[in-house]
C-alpha atoms as a PDB file:
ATOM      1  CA  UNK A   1      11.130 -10.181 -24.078  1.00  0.00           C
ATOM      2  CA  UNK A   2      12.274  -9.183 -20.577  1.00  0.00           C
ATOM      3  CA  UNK A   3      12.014  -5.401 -21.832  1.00  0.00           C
ATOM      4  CA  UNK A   4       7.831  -6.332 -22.423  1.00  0.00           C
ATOM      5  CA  UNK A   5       7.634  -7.783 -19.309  1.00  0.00           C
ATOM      6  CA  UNK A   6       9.099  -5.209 -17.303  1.00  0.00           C
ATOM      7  CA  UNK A   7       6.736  -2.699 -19.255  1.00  0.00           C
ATOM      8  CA  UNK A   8       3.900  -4.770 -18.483  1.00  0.00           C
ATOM      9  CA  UNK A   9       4.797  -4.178 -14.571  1.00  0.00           C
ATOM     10  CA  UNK A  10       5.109  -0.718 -15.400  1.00  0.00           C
ATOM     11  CA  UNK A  11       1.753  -0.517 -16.674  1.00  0.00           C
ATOM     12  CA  UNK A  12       0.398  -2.222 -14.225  1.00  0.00           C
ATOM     13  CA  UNK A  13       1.626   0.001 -11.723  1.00  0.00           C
ATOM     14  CA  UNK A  14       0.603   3.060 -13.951  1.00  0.00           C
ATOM     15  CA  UNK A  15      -3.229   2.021 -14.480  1.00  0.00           C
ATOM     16  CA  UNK A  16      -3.713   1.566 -10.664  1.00  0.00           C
ATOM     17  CA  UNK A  17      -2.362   5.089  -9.831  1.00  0.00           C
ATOM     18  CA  UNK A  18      -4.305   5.999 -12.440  1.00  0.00           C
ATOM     19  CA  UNK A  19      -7.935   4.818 -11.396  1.00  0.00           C
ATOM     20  CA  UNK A  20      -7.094   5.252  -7.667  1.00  0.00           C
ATOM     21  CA  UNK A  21      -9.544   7.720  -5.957  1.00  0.00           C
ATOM     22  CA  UNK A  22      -6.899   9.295  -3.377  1.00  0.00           C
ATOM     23  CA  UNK A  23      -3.150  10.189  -2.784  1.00  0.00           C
ATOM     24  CA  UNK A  24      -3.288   8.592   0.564  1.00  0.00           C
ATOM     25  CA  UNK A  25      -0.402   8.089   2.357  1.00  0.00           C
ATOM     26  CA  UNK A  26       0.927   4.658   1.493  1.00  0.00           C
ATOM     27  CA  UNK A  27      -1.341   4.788  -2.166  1.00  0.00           C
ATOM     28  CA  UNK A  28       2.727   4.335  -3.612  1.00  0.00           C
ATOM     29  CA  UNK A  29       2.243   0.898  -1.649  1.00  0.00           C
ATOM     30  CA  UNK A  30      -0.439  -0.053  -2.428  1.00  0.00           C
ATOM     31  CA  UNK A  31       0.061   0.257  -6.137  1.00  0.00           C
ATOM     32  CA  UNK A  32       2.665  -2.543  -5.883  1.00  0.00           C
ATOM     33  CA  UNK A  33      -0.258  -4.828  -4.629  1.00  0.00           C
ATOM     34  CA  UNK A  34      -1.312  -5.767  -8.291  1.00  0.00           C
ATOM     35  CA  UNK A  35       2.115  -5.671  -9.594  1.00  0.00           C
ATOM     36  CA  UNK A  36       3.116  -8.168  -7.183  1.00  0.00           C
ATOM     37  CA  UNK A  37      -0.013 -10.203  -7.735  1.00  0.00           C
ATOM     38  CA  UNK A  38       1.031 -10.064 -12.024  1.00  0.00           C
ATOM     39  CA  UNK A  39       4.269 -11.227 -11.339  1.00  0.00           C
ATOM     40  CA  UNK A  40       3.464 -14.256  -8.601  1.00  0.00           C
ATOM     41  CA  UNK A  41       0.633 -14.879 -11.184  1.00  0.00           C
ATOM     42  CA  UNK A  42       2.507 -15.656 -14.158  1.00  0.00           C
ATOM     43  CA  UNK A  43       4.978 -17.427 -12.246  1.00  0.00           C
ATOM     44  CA  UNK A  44       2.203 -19.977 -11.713  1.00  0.00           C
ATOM     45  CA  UNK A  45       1.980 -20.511 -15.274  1.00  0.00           C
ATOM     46  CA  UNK A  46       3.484 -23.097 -16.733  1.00  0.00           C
ATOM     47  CA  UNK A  47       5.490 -21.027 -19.686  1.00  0.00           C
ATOM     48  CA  UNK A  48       4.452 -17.226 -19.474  1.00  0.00           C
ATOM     49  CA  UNK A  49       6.181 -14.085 -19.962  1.00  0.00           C
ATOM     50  CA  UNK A  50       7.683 -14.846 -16.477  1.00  0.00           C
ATOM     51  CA  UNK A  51      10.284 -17.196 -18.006  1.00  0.00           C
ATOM     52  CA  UNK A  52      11.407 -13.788 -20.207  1.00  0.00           C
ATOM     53  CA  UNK A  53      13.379 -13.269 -17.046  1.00  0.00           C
ATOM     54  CA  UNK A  54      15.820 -15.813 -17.347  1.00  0.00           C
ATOM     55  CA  UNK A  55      15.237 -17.072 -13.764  1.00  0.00           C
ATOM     56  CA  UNK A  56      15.882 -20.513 -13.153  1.00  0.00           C
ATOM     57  CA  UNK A  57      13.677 -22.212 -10.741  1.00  0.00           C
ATOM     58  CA  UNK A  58      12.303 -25.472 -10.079  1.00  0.00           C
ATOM     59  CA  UNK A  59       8.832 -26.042 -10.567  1.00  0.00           C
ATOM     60  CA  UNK A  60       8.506 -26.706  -7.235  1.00  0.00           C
ATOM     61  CA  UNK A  61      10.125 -23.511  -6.397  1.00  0.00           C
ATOM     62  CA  UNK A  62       8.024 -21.556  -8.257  1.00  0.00           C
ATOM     63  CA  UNK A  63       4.836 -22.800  -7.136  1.00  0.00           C
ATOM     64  CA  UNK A  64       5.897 -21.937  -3.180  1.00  0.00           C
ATOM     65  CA  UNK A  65       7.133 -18.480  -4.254  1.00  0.00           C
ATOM     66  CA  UNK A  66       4.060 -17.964  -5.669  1.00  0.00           C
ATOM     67  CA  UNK A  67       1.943 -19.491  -3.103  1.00  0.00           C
ATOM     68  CA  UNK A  68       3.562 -17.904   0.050  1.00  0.00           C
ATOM     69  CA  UNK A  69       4.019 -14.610  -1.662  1.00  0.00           C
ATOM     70  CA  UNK A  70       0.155 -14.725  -2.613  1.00  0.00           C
ATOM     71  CA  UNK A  71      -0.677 -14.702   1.165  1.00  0.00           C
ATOM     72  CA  UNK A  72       1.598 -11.983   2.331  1.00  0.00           C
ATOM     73  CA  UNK A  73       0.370  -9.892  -0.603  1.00  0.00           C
ATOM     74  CA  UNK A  74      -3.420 -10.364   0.913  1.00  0.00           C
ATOM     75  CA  UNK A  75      -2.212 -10.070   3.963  1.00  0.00           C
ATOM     76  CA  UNK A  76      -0.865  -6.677   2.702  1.00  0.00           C
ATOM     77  CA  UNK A  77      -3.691  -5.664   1.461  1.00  0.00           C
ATOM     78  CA  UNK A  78      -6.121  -6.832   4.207  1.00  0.00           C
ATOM     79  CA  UNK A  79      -3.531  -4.134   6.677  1.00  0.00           C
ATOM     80  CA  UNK A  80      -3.196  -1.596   3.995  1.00  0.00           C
ATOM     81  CA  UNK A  81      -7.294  -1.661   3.810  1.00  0.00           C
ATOM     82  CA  UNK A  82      -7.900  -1.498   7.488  1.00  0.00           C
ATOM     83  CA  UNK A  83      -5.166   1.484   7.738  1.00  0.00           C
ATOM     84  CA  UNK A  84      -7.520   3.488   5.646  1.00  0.00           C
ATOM     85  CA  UNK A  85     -10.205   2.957   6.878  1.00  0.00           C
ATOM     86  CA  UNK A  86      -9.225   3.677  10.220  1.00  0.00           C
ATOM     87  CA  UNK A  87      -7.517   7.107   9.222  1.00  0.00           C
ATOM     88  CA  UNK A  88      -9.728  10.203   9.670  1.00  0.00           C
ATOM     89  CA  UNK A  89     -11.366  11.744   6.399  1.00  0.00           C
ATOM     90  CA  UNK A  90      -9.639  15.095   5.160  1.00  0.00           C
ATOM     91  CA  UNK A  91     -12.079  18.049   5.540  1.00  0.00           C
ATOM     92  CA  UNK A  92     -14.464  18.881   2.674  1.00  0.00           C
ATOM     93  CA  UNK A  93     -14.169  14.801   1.958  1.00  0.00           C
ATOM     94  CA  UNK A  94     -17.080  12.450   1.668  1.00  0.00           C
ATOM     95  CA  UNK A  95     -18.160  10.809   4.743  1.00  0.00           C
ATOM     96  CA  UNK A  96     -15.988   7.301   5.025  1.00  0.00           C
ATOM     97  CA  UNK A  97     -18.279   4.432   5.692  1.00  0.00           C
ATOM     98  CA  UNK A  98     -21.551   3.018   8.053  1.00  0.00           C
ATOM     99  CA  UNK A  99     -24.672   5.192   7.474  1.00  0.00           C
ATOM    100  CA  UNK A 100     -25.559   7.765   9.759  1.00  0.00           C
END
């Protein structure tokens, strides 16, 4: 079971890479967003594939993993966001953003 689970974080990984539009500079980052979010999310659950793992935590515990990781992960992603679409657009690219 912890051999599924671990391939399920694997794919997750793998499909964002995969649909991502860029190679940006922290894209490698950024594809550990949804991983992170799979993992914190079954740990919410009250028997998932998180339990595969063999970890033993409190209920308690879990829940405040979960919930604190949950708001560094946005708050990841809310920097992460704002980094790109600060940085300058590589020549022959689209236009990023606003309408001119």
């Amino acid at each position: 079971m912890q051999a599924v689970y671990a391939a399920l974080m694997v794919l997750t990984y793998v499909l964002f890479l995969t649909g991502a539009e860029s190679t940006k500079r922290h894209q490698w980052l950024r594809a550990f967003i949804p991983v992170t979010a799979f993992v914190l999310w079954t740990m919410m659950q009250p028997s998932s594939a998180f339990d595969a793992l063999g970890i033993n935590l409190s209920g308690f515990a879990r829940t405040m993993i979960a919930v604190i990781g949950a708001v560094a992960v946005g708050t990841l992603a809310g920097l992460l966001a704002s980094r790109a679409q600060q940085a300058p657009a590589k020549k022959g690219g689209a236009p990023q953003g606003g309408s001119g």
